[in-house]
Protein backbone atom coordinates (compact mmCIF):
# COMPACT_ATOMS: atom_id res chain seq x y z
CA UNK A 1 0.00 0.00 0.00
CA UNK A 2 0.84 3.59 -0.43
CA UNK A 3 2.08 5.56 2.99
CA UNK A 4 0.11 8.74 2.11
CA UNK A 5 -3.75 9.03 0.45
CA UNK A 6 -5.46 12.17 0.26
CA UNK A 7 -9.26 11.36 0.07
CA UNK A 8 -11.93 13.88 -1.69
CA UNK A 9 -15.55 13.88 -1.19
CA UNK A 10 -18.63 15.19 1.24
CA UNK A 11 -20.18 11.75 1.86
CA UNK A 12 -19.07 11.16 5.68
CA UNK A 13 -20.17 7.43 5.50
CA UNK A 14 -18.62 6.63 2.21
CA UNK A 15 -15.18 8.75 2.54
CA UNK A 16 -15.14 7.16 6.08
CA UNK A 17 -15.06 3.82 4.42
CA UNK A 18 -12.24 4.69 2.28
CA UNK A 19 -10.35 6.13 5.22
CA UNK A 20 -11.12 2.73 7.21
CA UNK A 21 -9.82 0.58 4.86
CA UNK A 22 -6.30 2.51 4.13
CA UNK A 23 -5.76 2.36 7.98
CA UNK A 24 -6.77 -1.04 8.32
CA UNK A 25 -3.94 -2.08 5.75
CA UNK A 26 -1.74 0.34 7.58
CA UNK A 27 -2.53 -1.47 10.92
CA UNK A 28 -2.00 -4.82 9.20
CA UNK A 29 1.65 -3.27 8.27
CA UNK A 30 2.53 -1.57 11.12
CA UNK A 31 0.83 -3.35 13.97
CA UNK A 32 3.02 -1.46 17.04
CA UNK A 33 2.31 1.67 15.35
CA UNK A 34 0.55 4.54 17.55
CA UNK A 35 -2.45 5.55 15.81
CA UNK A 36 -3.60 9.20 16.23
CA UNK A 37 -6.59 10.98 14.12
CA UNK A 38 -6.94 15.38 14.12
CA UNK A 39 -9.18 17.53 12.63
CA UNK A 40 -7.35 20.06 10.93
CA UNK A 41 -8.94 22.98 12.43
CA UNK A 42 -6.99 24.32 15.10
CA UNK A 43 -3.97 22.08 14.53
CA UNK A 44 -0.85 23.57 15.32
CA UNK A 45 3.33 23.32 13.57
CA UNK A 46 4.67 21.29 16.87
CA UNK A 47 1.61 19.02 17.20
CA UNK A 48 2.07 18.14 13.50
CA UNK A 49 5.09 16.91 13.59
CA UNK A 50 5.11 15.56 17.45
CA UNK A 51 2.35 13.03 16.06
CA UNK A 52 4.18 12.17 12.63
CA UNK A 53 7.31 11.39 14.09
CA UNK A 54 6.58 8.10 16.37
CA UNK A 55 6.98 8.75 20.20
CA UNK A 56 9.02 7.47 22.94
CA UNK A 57 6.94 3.77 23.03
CA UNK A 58 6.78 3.19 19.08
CA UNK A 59 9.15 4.63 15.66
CA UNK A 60 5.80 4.14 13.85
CA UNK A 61 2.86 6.49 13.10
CA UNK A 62 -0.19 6.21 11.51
CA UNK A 63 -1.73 9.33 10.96
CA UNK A 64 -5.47 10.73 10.12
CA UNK A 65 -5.64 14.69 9.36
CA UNK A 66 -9.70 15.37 8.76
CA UNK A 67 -10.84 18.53 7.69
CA UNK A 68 -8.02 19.10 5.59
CA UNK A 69 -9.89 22.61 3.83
CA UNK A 70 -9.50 24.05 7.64
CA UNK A 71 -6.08 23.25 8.47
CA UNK A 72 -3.99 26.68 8.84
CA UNK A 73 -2.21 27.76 5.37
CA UNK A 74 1.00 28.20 7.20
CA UNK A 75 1.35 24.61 7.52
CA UNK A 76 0.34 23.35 4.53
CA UNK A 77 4.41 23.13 2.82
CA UNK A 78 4.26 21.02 6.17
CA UNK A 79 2.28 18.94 5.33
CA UNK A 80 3.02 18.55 1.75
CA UNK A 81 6.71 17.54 2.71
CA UNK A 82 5.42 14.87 5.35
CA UNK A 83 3.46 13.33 3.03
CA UNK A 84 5.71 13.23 -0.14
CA UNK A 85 8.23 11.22 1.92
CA UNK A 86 6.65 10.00 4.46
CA UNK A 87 9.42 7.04 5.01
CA UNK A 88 8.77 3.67 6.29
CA UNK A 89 7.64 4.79 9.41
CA UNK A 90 4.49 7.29 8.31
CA UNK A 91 1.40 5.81 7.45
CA UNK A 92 -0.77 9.45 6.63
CA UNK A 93 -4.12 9.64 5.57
CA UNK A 94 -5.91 12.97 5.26
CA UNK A 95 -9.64 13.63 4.38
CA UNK A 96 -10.90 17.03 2.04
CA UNK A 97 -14.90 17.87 1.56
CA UNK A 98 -15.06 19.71 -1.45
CA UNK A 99 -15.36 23.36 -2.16
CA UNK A 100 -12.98 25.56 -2.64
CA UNK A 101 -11.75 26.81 0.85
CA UNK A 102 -8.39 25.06 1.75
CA UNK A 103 -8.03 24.12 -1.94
CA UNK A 104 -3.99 25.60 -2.28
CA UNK A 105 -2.95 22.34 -0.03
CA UNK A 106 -5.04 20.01 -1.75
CA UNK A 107 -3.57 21.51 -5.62
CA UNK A 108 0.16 21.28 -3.58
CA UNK A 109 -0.60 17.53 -2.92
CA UNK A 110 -1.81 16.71 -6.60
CA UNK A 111 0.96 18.44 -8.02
CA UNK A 112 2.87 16.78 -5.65
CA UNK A 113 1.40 13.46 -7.03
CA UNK A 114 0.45 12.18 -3.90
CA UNK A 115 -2.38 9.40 -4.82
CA UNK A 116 -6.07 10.66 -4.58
CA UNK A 117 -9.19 8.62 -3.90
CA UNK A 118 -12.54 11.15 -4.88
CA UNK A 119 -15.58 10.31 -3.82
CA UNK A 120 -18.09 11.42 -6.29
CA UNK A 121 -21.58 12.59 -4.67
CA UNK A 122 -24.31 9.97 -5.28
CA UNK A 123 -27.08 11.27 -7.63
CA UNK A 124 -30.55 10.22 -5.82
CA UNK A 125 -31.33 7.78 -8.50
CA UNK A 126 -27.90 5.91 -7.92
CA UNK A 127 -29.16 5.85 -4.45
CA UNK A 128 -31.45 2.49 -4.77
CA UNK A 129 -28.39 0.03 -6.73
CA UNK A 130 -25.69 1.65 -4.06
CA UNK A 131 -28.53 0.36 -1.58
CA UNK A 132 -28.14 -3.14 -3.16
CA UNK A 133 -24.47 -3.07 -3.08
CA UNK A 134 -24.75 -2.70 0.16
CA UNK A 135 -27.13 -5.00 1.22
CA UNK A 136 -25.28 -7.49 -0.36
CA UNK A 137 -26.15 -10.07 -3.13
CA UNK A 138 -29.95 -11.06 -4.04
CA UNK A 139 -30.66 -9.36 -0.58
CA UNK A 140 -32.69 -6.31 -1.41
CA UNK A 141 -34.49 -5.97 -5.11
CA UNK A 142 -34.96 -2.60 -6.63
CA UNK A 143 -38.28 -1.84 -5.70
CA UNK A 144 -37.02 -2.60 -1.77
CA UNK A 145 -34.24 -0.24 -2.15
CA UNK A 146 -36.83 2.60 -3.38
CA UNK A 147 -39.04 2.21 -0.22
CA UNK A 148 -36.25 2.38 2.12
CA UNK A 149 -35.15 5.51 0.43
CA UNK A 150 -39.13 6.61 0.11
CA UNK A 151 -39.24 6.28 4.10
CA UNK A 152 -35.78 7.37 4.83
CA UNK A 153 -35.05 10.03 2.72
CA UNK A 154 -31.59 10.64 0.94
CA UNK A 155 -29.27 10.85 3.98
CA UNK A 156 -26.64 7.58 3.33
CA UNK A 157 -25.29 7.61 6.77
CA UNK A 158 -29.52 7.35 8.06
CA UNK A 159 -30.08 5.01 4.65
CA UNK A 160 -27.49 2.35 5.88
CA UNK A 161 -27.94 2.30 9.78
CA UNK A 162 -31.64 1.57 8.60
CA UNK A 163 -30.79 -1.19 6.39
CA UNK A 164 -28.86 -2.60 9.24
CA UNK A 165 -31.58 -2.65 11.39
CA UNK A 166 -33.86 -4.25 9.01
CA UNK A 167 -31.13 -7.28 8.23
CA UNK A 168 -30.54 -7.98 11.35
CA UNK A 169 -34.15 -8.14 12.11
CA UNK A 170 -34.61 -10.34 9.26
CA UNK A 171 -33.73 -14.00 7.81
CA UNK A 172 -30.94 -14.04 6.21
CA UNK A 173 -30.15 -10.57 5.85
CA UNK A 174 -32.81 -10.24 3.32
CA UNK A 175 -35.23 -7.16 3.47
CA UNK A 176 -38.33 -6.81 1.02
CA UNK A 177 -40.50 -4.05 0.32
CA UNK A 178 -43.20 -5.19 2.82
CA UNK A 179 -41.01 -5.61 5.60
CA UNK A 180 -39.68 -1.73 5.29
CA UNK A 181 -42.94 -0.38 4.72
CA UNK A 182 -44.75 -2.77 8.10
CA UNK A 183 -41.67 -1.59 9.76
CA UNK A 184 -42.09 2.13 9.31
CA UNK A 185 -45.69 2.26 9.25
CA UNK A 186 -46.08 4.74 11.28
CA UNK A 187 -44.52 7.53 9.31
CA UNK A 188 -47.14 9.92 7.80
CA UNK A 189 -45.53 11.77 5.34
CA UNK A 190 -46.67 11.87 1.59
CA UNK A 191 -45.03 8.91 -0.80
CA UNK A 192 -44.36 8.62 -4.54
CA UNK A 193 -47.11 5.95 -4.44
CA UNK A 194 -49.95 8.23 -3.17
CA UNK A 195 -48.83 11.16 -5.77
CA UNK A 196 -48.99 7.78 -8.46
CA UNK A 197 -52.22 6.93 -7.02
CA UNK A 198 -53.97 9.99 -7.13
CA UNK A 199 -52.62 10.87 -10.49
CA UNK A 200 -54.14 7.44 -11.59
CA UNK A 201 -57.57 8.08 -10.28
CA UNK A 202 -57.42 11.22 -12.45
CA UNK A 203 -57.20 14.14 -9.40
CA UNK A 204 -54.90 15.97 -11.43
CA UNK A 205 -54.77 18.55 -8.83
CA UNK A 206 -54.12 16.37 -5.65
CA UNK A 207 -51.30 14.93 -7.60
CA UNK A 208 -49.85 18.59 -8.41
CA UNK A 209 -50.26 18.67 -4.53
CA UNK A 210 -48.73 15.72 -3.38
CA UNK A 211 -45.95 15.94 -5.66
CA UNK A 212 -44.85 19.38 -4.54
CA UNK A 213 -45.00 18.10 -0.88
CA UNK A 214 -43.24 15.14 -1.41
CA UNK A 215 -40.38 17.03 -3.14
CA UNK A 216 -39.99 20.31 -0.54
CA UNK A 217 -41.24 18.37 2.69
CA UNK A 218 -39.11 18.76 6.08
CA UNK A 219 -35.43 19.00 5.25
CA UNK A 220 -33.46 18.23 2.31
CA UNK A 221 -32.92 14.59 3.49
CA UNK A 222 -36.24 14.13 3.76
CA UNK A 223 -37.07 14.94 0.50
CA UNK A 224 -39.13 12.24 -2.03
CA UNK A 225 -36.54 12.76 -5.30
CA UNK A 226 -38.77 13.34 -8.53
CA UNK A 227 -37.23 10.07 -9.96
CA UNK A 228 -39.10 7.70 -7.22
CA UNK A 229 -42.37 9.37 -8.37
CA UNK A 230 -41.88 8.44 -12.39
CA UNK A 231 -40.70 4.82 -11.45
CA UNK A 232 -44.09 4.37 -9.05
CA UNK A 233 -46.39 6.11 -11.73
CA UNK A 234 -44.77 3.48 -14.33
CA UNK A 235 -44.67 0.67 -11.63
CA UNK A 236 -48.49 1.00 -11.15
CA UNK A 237 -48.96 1.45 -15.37
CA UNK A 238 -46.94 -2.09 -16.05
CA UNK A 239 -49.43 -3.23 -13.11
CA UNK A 240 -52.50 -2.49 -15.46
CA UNK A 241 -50.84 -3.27 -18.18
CA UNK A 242 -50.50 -7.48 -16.38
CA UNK A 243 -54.29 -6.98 -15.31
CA UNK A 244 -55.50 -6.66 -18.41
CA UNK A 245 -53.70 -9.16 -20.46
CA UNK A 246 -54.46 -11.53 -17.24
CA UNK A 247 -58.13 -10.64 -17.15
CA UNK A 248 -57.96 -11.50 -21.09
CA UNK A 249 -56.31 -14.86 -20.91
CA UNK A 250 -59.09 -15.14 -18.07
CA UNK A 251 -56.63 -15.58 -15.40
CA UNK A 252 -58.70 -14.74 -11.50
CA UNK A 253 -57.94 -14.86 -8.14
CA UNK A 254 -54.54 -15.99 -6.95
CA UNK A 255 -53.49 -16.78 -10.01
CA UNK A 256 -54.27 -12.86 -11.27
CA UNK A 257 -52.37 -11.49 -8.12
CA UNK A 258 -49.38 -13.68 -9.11
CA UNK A 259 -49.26 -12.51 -12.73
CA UNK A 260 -50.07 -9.00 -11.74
CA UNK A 261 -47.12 -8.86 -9.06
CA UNK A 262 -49.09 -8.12 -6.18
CA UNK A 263 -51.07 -9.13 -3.29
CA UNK A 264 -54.63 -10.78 -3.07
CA UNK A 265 -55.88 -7.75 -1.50
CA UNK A 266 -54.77 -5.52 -3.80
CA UNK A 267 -56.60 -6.35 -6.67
CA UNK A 268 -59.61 -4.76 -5.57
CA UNK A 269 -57.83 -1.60 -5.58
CA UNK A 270 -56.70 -2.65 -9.05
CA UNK A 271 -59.54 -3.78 -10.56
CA UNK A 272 -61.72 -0.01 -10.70
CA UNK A 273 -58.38 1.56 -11.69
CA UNK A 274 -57.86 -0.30 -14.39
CA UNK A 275 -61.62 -0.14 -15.96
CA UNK A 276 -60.48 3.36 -16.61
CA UNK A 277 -57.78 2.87 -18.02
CA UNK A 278 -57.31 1.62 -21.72
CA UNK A 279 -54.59 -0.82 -22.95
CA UNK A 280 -53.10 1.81 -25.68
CA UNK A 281 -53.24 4.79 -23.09
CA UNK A 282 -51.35 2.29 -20.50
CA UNK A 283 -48.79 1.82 -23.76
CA UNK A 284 -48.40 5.36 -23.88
CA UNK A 285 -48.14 6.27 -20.45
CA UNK A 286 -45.34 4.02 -20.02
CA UNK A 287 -43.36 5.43 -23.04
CA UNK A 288 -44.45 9.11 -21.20
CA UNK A 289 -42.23 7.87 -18.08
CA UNK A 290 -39.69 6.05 -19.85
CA UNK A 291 -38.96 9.75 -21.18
CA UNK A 292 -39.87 11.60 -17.53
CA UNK A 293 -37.07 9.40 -16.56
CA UNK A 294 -33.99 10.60 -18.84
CA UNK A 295 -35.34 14.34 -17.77
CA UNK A 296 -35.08 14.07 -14.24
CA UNK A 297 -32.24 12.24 -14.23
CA UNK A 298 -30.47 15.17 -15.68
CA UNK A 299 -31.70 15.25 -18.74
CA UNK A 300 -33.51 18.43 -18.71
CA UNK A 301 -32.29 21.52 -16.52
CA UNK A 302 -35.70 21.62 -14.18
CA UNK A 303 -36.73 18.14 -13.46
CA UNK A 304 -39.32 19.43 -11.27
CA UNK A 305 -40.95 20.78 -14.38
CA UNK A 306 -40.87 17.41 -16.31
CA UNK A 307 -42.29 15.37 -13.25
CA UNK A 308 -44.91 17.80 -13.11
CA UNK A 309 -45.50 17.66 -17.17
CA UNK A 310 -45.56 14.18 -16.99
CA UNK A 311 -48.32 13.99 -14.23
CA UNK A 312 -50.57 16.43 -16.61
CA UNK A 313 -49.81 14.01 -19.07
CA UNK A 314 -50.98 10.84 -17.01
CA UNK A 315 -54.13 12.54 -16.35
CA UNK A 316 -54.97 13.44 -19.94
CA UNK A 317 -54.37 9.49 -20.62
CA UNK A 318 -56.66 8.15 -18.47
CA UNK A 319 -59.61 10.74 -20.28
CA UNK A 320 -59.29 8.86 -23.53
């Protein structure tokens, strides 16, 4: 491994990761070594190099510096010397948000080629598949992965502590959709399937509503992203879609839940929806999110604007 990694990125869970695993190989190394971990704010010339250079117990060091955009500018050729040759006995890791205060010392270190790790912010709709990762194999499907983050919110550090929970409450670490949703029942905010349901039913305007809520409720953590709200609208359109090729191959009961994808009880739910709703304007509708999809995934420059176009949409479907 190298002796010195500067690491780049905001995400406290997933730089911390990254951080844990280049002092766990430097542990593996150096196992006498005395392990010591500063912010940079407030660190001072003499404590930087008192904790570099070993002590009076151990010649080894391994070193974390955190909040490298706040450590003092004065010490930054400091720094940049320690951790171009760090020697044998320096294991130094140090840890930059992002932004551009405290930038000189990370451009010194670059130029300096010492190796960088950057930690790119997740986009919300890379959220659900880093949920997956995480979960580990087979263990959480797609439409799992959006509930958690429908009940959770966005936060990854809140995201995985959840997903903790719910493995270790469950058999084999596996978590489904039902389990997250029975387990946080008793939240009451608005969720991409009630704005998907309502714009279904054809109230337009509780939709517009809902939608708005979803997207600006609480903090920004908390927010529903506009991409959960396409991929429930098109869930629940593939859903009629199934129930009316089952109903025509005169499929009922369990065996209509089964080929649907959902639960005995929620085919009277279905049923009424779908005698609304006609085969081609299910086609289309689909096609309309398929599209709603690539624009608020950056596609477009306000994907508020195409959620909300695609809901007026949905509703002028289900007229024809």
């Amino acid at each position: 491994m190298t002796n010195a990694l500067l690491i780049i990125g905001k995400d406290p869970y997933r730089v911390g990761r990254k951080r844990k695993l280049f002092l766990d190989q430097a542990r593996q190394q150096h196992p006498d070594a005395v392990f010591t971990e500063v912010s940079g704010q407030g660190l001072a010339s003499g404590e930087l190099a008192e904790i570099t250079g070993g002590s009076l117990f151990a010649d080894e060091s391994i070193v974390s510096i955190t909040d490298l955009d706040m450590l003092d500018s004065s010490l930054h050729e400091q720094l940049v010397a320690l951790a171009t040759q760090p020697g044998e006995e320096l294991s130094l890791v140090m840890s930059f948000p992002g932004g551009t205060k405290g930038i000189g010392v990370v451009n010194k270190l670059k130029k300096a080629k010492i190796p960088v790790e950057e930690v790119k912010e997740l986009k919300p709709w890379e959220l659900p598949k880093f949920l997956q990762a995480e979960a580990g194999r087979g263990k959480l499907d797609e439409h799992a992965a959006n509930a958690l983050i429908e009940v959770i919110g966005t936060d990854i550090p809140t995201l995985i502590g959840a997903l903790r929970q719910l493995q270790e409450d469950s058999e084999g670490g596996r978590v489904s959709e039902e389990q997250i949703r029975s387990y946080f029942s008793g939240r009451p905010e608005i969720t991409s399937f009630k704005v998907a349901d309502a714009v279904l039913s054809g109230n337009l305007a509780q939709a517009l509503a809902q939608s708005r809520w979803a997207r600006e409720y609480k903090s920004s953590k908390d927010k529903v992203p506009e991409f959960l709200i396409v991929t429930a609208i098109a869930n629940k359109l593939v859903q009629l879609g199934k129930y009316h090729g089952a109903m025509a191959e005169g499929l009922r009961g369990g065996d209509l839940a089964s080929y649907v994808g959902v639960g005995p009880n929620q085919l009277k739910f279905l049923q009424p929806l779908a005698n609304r709703w006609r085969p081609d304007a299910i086609a289309e509708g689909i096609k309309a999110c398929a599209k709603a999809d690539v624009a608020v995934k950056g596609g477009e420059a306000d994907s508020a604007f195409a959620l909300e176009q695609l809901l007026i949409k949905i509703a002028d479907l289900r007229k024809r």
